[in-house]
Protein backbone atom coordinates (compact mmCIF):
# COMPACT_ATOMS: atom_id res chain seq x y z
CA UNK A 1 15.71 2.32 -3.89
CA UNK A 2 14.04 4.06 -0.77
CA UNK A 3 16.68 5.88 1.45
CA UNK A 4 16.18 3.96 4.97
CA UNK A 5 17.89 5.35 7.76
CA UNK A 6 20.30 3.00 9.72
CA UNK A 7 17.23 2.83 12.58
CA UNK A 8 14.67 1.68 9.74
CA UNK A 9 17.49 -0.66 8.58
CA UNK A 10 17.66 -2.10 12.19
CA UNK A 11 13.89 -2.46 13.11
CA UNK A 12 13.35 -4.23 9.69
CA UNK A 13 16.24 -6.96 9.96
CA UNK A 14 15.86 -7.18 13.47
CA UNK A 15 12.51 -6.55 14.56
CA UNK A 16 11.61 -5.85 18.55
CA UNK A 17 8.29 -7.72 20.07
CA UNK A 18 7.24 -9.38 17.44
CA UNK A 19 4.60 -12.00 17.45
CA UNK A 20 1.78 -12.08 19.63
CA UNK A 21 1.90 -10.96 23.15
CA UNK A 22 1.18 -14.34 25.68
CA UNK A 23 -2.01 -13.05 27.57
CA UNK A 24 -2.93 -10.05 25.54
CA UNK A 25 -5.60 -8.37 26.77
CA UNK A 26 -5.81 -5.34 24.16
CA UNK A 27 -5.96 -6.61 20.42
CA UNK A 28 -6.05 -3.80 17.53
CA UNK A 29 -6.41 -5.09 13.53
CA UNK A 30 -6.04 -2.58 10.55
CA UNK A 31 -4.75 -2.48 6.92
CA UNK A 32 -6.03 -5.37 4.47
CA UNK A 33 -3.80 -7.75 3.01
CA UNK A 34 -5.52 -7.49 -0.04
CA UNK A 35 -4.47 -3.55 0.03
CA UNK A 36 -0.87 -4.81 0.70
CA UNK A 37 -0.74 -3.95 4.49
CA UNK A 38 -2.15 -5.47 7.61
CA UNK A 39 -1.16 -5.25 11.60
CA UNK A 40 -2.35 -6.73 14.43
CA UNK A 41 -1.31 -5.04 17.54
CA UNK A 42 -1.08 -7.11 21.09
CA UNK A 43 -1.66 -5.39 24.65
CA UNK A 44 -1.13 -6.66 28.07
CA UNK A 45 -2.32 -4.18 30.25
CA UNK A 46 -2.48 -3.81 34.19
CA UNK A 47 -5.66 -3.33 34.70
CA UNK A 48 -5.14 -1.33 37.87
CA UNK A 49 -2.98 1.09 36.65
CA UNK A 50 -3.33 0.84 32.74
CA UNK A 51 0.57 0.62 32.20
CA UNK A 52 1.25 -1.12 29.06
CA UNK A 53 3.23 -4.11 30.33
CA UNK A 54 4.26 -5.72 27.25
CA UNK A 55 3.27 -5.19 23.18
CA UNK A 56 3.71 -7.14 20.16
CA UNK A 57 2.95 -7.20 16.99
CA UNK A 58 2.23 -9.30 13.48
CA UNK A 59 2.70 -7.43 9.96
CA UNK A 60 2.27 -8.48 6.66
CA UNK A 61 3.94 -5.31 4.67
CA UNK A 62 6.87 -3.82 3.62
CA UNK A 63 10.09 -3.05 5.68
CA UNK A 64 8.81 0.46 6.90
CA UNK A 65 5.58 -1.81 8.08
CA UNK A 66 7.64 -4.00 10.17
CA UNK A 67 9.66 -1.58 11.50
CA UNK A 68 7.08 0.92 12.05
CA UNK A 69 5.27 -1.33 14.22
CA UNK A 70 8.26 -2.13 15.92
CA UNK A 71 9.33 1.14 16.92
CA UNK A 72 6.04 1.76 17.87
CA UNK A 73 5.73 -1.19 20.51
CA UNK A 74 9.12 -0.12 21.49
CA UNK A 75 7.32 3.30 22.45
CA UNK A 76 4.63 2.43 24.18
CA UNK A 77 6.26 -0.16 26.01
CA UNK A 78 5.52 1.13 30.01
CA UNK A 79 3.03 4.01 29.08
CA UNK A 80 -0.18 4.39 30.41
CA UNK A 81 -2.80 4.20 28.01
CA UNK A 82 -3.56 7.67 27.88
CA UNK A 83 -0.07 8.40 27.15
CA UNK A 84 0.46 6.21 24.75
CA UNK A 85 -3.07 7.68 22.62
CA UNK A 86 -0.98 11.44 22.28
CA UNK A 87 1.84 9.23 20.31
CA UNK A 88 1.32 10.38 16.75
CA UNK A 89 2.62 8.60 13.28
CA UNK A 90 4.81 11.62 13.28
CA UNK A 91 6.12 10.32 16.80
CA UNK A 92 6.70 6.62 15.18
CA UNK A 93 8.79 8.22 12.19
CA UNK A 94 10.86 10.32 14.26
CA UNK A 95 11.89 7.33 16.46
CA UNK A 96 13.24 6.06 13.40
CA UNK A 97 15.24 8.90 12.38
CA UNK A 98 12.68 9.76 9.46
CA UNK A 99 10.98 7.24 7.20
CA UNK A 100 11.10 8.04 3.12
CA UNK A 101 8.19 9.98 2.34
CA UNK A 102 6.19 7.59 0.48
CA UNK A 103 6.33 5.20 3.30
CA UNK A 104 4.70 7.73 5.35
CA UNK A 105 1.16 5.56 5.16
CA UNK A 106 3.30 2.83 7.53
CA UNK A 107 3.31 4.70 10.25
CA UNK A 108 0.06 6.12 9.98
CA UNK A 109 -1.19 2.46 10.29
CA UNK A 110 0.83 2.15 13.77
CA UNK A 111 -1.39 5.15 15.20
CA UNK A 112 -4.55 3.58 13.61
CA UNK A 113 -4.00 -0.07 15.34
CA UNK A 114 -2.50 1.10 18.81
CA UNK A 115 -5.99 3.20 18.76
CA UNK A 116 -8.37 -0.72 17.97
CA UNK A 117 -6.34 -1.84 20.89
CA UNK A 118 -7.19 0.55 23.59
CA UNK A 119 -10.33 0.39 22.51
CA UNK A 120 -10.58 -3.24 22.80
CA UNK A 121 -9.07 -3.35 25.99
CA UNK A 122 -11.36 -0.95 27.52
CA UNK A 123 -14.43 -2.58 25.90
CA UNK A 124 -15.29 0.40 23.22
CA UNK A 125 -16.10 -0.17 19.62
CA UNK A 126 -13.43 1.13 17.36
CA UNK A 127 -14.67 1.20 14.05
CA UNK A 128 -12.09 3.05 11.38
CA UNK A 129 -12.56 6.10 10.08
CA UNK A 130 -12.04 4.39 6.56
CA UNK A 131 -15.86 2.99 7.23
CA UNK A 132 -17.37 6.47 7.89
CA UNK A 133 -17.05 8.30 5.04
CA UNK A 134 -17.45 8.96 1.56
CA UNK A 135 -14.73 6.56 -0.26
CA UNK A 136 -12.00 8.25 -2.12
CA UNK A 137 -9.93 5.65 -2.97
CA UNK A 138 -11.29 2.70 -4.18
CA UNK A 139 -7.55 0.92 -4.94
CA UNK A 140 -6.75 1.08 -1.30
CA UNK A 141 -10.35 1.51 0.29
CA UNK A 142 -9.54 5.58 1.92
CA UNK A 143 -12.07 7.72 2.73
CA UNK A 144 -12.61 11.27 2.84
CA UNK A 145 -12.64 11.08 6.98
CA UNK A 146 -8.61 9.75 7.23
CA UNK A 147 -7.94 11.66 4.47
CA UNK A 148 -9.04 14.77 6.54
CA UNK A 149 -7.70 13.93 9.67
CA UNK A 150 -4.34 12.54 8.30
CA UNK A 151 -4.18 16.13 6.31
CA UNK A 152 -4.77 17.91 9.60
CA UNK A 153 -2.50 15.76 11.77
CA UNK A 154 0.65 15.97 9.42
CA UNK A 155 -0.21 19.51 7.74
CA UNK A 156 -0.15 18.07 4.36
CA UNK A 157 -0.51 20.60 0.95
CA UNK A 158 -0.47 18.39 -1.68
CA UNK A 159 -2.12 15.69 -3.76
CA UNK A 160 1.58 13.33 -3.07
CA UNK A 161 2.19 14.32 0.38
CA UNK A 162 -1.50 12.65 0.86
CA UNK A 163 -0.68 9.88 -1.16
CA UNK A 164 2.77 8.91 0.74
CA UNK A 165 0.84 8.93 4.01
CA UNK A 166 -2.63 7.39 3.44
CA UNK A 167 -2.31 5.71 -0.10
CA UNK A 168 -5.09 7.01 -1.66
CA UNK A 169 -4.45 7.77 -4.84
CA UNK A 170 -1.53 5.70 -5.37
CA UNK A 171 -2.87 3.37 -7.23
CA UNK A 172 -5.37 4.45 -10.72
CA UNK A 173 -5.15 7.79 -9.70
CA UNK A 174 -9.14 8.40 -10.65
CA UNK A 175 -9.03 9.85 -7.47
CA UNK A 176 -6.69 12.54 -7.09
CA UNK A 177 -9.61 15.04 -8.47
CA UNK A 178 -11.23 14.12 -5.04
CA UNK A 179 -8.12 14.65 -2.64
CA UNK A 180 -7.55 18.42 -4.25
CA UNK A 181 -11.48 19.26 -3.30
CA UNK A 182 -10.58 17.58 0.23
CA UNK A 183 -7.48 20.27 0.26
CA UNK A 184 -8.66 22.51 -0.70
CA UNK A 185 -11.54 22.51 2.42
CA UNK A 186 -9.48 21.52 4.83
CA UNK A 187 -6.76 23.97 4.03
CA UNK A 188 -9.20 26.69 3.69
CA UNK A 189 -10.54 26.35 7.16
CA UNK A 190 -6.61 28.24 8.14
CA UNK A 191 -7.19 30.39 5.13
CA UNK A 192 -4.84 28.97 2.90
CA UNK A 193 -5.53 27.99 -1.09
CA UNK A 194 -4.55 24.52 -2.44
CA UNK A 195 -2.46 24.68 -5.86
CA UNK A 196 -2.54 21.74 -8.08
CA UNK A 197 0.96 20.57 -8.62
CA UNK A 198 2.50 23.17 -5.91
CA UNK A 199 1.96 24.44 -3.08
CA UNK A 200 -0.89 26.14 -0.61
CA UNK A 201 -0.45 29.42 -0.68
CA UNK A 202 -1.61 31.69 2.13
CA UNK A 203 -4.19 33.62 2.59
CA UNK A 204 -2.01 36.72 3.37
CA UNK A 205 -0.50 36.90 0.11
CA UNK A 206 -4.14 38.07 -1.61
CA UNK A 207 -4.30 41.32 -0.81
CA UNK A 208 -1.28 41.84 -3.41
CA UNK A 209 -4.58 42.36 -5.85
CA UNK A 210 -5.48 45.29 -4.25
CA UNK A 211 -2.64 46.88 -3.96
CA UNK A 212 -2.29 46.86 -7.70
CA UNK A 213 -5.10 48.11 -8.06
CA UNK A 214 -5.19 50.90 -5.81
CA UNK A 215 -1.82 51.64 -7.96
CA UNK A 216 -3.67 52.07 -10.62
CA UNK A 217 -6.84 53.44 -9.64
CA UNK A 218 -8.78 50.85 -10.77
CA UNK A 219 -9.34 46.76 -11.42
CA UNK A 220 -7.02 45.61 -14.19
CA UNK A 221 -8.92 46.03 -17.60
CA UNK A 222 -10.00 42.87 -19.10
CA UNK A 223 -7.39 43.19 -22.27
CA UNK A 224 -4.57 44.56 -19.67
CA UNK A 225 -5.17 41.40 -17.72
CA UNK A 226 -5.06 38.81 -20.70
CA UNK A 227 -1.54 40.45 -21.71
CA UNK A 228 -0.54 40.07 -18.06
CA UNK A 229 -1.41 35.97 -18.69
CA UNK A 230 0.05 35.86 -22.01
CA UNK A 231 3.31 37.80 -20.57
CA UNK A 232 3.30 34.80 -17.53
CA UNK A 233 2.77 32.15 -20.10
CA UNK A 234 6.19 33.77 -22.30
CA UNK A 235 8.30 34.03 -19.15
CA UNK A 236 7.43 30.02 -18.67
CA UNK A 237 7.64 29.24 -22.50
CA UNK A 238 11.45 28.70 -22.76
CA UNK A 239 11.99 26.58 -19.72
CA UNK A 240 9.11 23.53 -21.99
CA UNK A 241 10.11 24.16 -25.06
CA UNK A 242 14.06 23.32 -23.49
CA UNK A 243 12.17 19.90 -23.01
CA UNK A 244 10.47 20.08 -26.80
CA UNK A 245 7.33 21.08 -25.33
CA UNK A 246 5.01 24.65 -25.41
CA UNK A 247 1.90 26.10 -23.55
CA UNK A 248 -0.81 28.45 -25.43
CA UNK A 249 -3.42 30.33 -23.97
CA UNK A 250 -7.13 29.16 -25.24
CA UNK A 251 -8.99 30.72 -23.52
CA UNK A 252 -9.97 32.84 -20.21
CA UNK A 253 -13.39 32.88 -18.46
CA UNK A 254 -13.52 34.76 -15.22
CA UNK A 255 -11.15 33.20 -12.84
CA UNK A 256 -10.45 30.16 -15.22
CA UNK A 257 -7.79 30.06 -17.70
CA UNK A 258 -7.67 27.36 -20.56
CA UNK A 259 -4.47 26.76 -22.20
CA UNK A 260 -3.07 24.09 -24.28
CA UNK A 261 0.42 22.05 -23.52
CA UNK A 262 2.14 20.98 -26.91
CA UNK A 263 4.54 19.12 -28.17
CA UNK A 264 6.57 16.82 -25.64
CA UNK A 265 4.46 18.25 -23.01
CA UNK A 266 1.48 16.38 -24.40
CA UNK A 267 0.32 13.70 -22.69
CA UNK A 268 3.50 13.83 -20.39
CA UNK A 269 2.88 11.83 -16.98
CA UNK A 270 3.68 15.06 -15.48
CA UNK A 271 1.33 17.60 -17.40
CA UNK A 272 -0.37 17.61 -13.99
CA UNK A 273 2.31 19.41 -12.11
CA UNK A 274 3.63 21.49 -15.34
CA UNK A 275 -0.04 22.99 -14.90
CA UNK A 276 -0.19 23.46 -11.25
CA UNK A 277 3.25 25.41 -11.91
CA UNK A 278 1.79 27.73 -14.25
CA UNK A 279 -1.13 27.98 -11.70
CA UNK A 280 0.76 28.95 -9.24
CA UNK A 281 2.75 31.66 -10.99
CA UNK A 282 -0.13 33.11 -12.71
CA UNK A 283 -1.49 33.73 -9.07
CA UNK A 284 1.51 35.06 -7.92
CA UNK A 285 1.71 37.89 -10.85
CA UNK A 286 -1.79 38.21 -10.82
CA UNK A 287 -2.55 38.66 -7.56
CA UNK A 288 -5.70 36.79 -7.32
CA UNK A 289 -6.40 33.21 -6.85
CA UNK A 290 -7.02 31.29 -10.82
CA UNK A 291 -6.94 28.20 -11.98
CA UNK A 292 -5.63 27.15 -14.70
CA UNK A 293 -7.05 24.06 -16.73
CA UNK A 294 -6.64 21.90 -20.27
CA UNK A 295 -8.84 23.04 -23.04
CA UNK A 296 -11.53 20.59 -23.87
CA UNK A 297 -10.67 18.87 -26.75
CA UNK A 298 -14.06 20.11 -28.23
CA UNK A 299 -12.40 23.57 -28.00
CA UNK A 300 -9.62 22.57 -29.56
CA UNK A 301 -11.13 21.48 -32.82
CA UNK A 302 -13.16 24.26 -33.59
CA UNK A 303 -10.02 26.23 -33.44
CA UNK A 304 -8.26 23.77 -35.70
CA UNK A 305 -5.73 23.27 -32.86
């Protein structure tokens, strides 16, 4: 069960402006039913001075739809258009007093159709951003443009926080490859690195590297360095196998280590993030970025694993 704040709670039982505005002259659709959300979003505007009069809306969705697109008429309501364009989602879920997480996507969708119905109203062509770019997500028909801006807007770090406010990858998850390469060049432009499974971790933290090795007069050996990943990989052993499961190191190539969950940990729904954890410390004791990935299975064989 979602936790709904009492706000949510009252938008979604008792929803303001709904249905279409009589005389619209602004008219913004977005969302699919077939994807499981759709708005339209009703303007009257005064044309002299471009005060929203009145707004309304139709949703077919879940409560955080409805009363996302509630609150957000409720907003707008005696803006001029250019003020209401600065409202964010981030705007819409605040009004509410916070929506869960992975409901996020709800009130992106307000921003999306309050920006079709300026654009109506003053004659432009709003074509979505879902349209313009490579698709992602095929379940739920994202594209690498929203999934940009959306990371940009909300200052998103990881695979789920994109997932709670666009979709994409919430539904086969072929895609969630694709998102991390997105992070991973978006956060990069503020020189941060994307962690699978954790968190971005800034680009000030790097230098720890060369510290170390000014400590020591030189870059960490190649055997010193694979007994500094086998030393990570003990201090992270007990905490698996307390869940049945255990991690061994494969392999190492360059900036790439290959290791192999077993036991419990083997095909566990959450390998994904047990991996990105182990990333993410190996980096930290390291002091360089690496990633850590699952042995091919190939691998694996000819080592009788």
């Amino acid at each position: 069960m979602w936790d709904y704040s009492e706000k949510v709670k009252e938008h979604f039982y008792n929803p303001k402006n709904a249905g279409a505005v009589e005389g619209a002259n602004g008219v913004g659709d977005v969302g699919s039913i077939s994807c499981g959300d759709a708005l339209r979003l009703t303007l009257k505007v005064n044309p002299e001075t471009e005060i929203i009069e009145d707004a309304g809306f139709q949703t077919f969705g879940c409560g955080s739809a409805i009363a996302s697109s509630s609150a957000l008429t409720e907003i707008i309501k005696g803006m001029t258009l250019d003020q209401a364009l600065q409202v964010s989602n981030q705007d819409i879920a605040d009004f509410l007093d916070g929506l869960p997480p992975e409901k996020m996507h709800c009130s992106v969708m307000g921003r999306e159709a309050l920006q079709a119905a300026v654009a109506n109203y003053r004659g432009e062509e709003w074509v979505d951003d879902h349209e313009e770019g490579a698709l992602v997500c095929k379940c739920f028909a994202i594209d690498e443009v929203m999934i940009e801006e959306t990371i940009r807007a909300n200052q998103l770090r990881t695979v789920e926080e994109v997932t709670n406010y666009t979709k994409a990858g919430g539904g086969c998850s072929s895609c969630h490859e694709g998102i991390e390469n997105i992070l991973t060049r978006v956060l990069a432009e503020s020189g941060e690195t994307f962690v699978p499974g954790g968190v971005a971790i800034a680009a000030a933290k790097k230098p720890a590297a060369k510290k170390e090795a000014a400590a020591g007069g030189a870059k960490m050996g190649t055997l010193a360095r694979i007994r500094k990943i086998e030393a990570v990989l003990d201090s992270i052993r007990p905490a698996l196998q307390a869940d049945n499961g255990d991690v061994e190191l494969i392999d190492v190539e360059g900036n790439t280590i290959y290791v192999h969950l077993t036991g419990a940990c083997t095909g566990c729904q959450m390998a994904a993030m047990t991996l990105g954890g182990i990333q993410q410390r190996m980096i930290e004791e390291l002091g360089e970025f690496v990633k850590v990935v699952p042995a091919a299975k190939e691998t694996l064989v000819s080592m009788g694993a």
